[in-house]
C-alpha atoms as a PDB file:
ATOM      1  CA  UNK A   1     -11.237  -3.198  17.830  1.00  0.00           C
ATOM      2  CA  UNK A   2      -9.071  -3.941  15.241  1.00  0.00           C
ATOM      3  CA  UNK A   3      -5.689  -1.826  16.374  1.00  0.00           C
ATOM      4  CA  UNK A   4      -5.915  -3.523  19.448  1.00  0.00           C
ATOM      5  CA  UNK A   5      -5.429  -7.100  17.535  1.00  0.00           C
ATOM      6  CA  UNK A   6      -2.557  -5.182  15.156  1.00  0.00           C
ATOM      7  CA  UNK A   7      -1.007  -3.820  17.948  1.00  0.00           C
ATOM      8  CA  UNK A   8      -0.878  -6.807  19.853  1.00  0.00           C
ATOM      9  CA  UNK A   9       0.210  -8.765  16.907  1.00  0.00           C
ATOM     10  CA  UNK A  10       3.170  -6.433  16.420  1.00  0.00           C
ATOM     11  CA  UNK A  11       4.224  -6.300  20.233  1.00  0.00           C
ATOM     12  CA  UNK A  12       4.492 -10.006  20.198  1.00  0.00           C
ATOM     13  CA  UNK A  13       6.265 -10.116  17.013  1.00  0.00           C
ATOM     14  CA  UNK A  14       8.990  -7.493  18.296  1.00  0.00           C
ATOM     15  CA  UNK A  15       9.552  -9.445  21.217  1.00  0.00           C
ATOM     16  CA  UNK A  16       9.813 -12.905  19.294  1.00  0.00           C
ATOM     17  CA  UNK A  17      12.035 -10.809  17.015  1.00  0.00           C
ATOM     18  CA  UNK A  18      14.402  -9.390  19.878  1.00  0.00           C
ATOM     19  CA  UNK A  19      14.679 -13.195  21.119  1.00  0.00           C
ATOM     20  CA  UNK A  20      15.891 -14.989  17.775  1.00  0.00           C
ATOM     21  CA  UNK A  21      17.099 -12.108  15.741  1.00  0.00           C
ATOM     22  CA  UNK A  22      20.808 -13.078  16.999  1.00  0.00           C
ATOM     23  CA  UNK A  23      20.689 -16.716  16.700  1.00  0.00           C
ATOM     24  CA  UNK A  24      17.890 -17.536  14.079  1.00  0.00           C
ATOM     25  CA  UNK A  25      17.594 -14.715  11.695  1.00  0.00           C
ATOM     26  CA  UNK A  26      16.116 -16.546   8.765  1.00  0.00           C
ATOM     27  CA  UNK A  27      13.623 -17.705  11.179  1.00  0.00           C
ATOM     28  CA  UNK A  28      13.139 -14.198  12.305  1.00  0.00           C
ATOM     29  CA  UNK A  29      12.843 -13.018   8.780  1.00  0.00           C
ATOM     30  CA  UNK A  30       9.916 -15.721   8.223  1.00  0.00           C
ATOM     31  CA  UNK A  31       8.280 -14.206  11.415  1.00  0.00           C
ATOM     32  CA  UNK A  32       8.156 -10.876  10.438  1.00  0.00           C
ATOM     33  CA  UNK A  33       6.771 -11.814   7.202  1.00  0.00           C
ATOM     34  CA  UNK A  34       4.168 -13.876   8.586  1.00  0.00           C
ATOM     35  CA  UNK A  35       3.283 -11.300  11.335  1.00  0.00           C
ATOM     36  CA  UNK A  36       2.895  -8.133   8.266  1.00  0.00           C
ATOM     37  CA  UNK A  37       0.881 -10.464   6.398  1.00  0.00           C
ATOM     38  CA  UNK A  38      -1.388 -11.599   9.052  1.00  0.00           C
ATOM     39  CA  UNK A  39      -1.930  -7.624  10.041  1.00  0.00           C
ATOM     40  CA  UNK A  40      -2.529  -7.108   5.893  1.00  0.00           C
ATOM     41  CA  UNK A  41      -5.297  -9.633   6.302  1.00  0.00           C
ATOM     42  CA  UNK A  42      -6.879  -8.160   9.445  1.00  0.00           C
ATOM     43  CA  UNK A  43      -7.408  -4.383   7.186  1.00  0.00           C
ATOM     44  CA  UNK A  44      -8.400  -5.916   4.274  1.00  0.00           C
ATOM     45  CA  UNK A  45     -12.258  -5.664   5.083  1.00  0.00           C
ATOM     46  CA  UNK A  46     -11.536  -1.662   5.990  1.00  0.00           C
ATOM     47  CA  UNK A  47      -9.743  -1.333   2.578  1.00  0.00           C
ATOM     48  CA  UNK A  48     -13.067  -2.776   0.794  1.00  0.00           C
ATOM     49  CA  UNK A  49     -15.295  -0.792   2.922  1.00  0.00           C
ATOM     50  CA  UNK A  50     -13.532   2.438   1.736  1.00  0.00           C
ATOM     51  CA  UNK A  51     -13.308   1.132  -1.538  1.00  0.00           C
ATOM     52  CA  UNK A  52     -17.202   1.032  -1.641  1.00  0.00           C
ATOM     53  CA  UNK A  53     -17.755   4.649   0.137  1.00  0.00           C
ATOM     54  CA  UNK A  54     -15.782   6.134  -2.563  1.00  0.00           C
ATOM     55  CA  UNK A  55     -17.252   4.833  -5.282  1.00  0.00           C
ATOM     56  CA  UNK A  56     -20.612   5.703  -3.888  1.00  0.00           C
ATOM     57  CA  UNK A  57     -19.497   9.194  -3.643  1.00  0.00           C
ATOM     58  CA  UNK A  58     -18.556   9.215  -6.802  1.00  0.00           C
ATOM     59  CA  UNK A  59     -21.368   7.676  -8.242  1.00  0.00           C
ATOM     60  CA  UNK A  60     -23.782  10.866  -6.339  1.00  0.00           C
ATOM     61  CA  UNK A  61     -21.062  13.330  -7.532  1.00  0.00           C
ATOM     62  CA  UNK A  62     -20.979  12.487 -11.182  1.00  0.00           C
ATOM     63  CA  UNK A  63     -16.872  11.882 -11.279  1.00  0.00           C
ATOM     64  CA  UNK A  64     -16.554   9.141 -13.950  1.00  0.00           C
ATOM     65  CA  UNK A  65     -15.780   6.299 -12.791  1.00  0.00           C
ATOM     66  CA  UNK A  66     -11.981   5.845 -14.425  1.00  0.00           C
ATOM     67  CA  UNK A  67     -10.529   8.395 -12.484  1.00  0.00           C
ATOM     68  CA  UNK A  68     -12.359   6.300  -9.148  1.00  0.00           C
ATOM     69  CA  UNK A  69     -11.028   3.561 -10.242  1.00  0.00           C
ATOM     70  CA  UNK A  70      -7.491   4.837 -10.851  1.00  0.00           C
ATOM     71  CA  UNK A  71      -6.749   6.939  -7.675  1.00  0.00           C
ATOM     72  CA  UNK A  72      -7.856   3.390  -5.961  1.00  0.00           C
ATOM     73  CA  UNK A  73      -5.309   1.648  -8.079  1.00  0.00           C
ATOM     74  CA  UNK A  74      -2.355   4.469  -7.312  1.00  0.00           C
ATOM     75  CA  UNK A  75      -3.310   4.114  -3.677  1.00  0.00           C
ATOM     76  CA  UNK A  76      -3.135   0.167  -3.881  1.00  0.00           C
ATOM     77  CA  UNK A  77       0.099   0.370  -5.788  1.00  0.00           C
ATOM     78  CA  UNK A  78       1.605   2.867  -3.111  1.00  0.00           C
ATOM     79  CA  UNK A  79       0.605   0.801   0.485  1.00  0.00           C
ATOM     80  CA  UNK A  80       1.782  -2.402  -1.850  1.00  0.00           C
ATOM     81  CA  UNK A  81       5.515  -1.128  -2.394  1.00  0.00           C
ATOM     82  CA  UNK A  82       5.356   0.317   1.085  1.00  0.00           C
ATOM     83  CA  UNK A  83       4.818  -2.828   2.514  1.00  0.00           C
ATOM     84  CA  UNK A  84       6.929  -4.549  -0.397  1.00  0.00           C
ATOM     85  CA  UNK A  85      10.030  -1.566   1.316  1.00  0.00           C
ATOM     86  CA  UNK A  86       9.989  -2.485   4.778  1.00  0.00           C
ATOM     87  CA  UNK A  87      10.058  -6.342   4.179  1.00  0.00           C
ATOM     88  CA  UNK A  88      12.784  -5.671   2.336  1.00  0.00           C
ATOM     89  CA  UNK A  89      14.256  -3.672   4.993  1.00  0.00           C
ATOM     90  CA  UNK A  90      13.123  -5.833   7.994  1.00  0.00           C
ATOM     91  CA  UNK A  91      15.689  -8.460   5.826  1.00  0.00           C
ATOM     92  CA  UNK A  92      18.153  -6.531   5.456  1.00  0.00           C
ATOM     93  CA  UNK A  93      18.227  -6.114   1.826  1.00  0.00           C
ATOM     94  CA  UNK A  94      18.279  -2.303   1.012  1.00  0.00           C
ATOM     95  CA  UNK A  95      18.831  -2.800  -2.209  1.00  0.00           C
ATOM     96  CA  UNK A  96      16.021  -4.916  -3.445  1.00  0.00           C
ATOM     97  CA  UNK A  97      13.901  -2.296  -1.404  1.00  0.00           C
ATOM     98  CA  UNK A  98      15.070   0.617  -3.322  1.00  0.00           C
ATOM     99  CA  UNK A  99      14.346  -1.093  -6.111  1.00  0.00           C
ATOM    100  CA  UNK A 100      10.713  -1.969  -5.416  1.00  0.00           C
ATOM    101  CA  UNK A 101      10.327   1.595  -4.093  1.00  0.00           C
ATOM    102  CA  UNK A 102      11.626   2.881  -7.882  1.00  0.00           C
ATOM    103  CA  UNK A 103       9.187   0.258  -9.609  1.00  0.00           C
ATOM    104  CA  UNK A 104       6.046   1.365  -7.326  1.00  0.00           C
ATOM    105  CA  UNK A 105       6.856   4.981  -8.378  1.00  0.00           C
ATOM    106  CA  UNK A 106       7.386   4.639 -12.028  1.00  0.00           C
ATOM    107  CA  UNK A 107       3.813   2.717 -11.147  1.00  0.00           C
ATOM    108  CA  UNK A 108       2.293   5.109 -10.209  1.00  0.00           C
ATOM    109  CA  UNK A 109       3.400   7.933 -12.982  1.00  0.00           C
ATOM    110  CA  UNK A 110       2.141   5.367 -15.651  1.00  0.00           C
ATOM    111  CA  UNK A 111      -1.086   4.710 -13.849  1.00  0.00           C
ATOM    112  CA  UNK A 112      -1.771   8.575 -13.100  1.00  0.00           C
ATOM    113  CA  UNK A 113      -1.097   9.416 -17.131  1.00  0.00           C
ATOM    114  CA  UNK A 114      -4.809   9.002 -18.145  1.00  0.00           C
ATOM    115  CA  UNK A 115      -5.790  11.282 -15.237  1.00  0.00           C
ATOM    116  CA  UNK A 116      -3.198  14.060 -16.344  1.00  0.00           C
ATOM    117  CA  UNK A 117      -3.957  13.770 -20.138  1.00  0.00           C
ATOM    118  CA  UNK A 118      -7.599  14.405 -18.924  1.00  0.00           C
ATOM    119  CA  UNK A 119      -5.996  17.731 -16.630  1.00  0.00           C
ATOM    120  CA  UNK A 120      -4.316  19.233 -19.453  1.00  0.00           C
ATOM    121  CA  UNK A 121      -7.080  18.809 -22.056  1.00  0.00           C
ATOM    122  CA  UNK A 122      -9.597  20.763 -19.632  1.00  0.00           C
ATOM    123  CA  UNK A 123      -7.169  23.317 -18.876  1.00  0.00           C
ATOM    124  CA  UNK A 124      -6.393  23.692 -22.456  1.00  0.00           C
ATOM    125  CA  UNK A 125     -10.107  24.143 -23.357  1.00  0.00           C
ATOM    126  CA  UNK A 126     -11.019  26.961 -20.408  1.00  0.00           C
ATOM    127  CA  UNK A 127      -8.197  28.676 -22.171  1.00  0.00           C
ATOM    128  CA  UNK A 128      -8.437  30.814 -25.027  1.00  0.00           C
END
C-alpha cells in the first residue's frame, strides 16, 4: 500500500527534520524538498489512473471533452500551488507562498472562464 510508503517517508523525514533543523537548516530545507517530491512521485500513477476514469465517464456521459479536460487542469493547478505553499512555508518564506497561492488562484479563474461563458450562455437560452 501506497500510504504506508508516504507515511513512512514523512515519519522519517520529520525526525531527520527535528535532528538538523537547529544546526543545518538549508540542509533541512533540501530534505523536505526531496522527501515532498519523492511522495509526489509515489501518487503520480493514482493521479493518471483517475485521470483516465474520468474521461471514460465522460466519454459514456456525453460531457464534451473541454470541460474534462479543464476541471483536470483547475485540479492540477490547485494540488500544484498547494504543494508550491507549503514548500514555501516548510522554508520559511511566507511571502513567496502567498504569492504562489495568489498566482494559482488567479489560475484557476482564467482557466474556469470557458466553463462559465458556457454556464451563462445556457442559462441565458432556458430563459425567456
Amino acid at each position: 500500500m501506497e500510504i504506508i510508503q508516504i507515511v513512512a517517508i514523512g515519519i522519517i523525514c520529520v525526525i531527520i527534520l527535528s535532528l538538523f533543523r537547529e544546526n543545518f537548516e538549508d540542509v533541512a530545507i533540501i530534505i523536505s524538498l526531496s522527501a515532498s517530491i519523492l511522495i509526489f512521485f509515489i501518487i503520480i500513477p493514482k493521479i493518471s489512473n483517475i485521470i483516465t476514469v474520468l474521461n471514460t465517464i465522460a466519454d459514456k456521459s456525453g460531457i464534451n471533452s473541454i470541460y474534462v479536460k479543464t476541471i483536470l487542469k483547475i485540479i492540477g493547478v490547485a494540488y500544484i500551488a498547494e504543494l508550491g505553499v507549503q514548500i514555501s512555508n516548510d522554508a520559511d518564506e511566507k511571502n513567496i507562498a502567498t504569492k504562489i497561492e495568489l498566482a494559482g488562484k488567479i489560475i484557476i479563474i482564467f482557466l474556469s472562464l470557458p466553463i462559465i461563458i458556457a454556464l451563462v450562455d445556457t442559462i441565458v437560452s432556458i430563459l425567456p
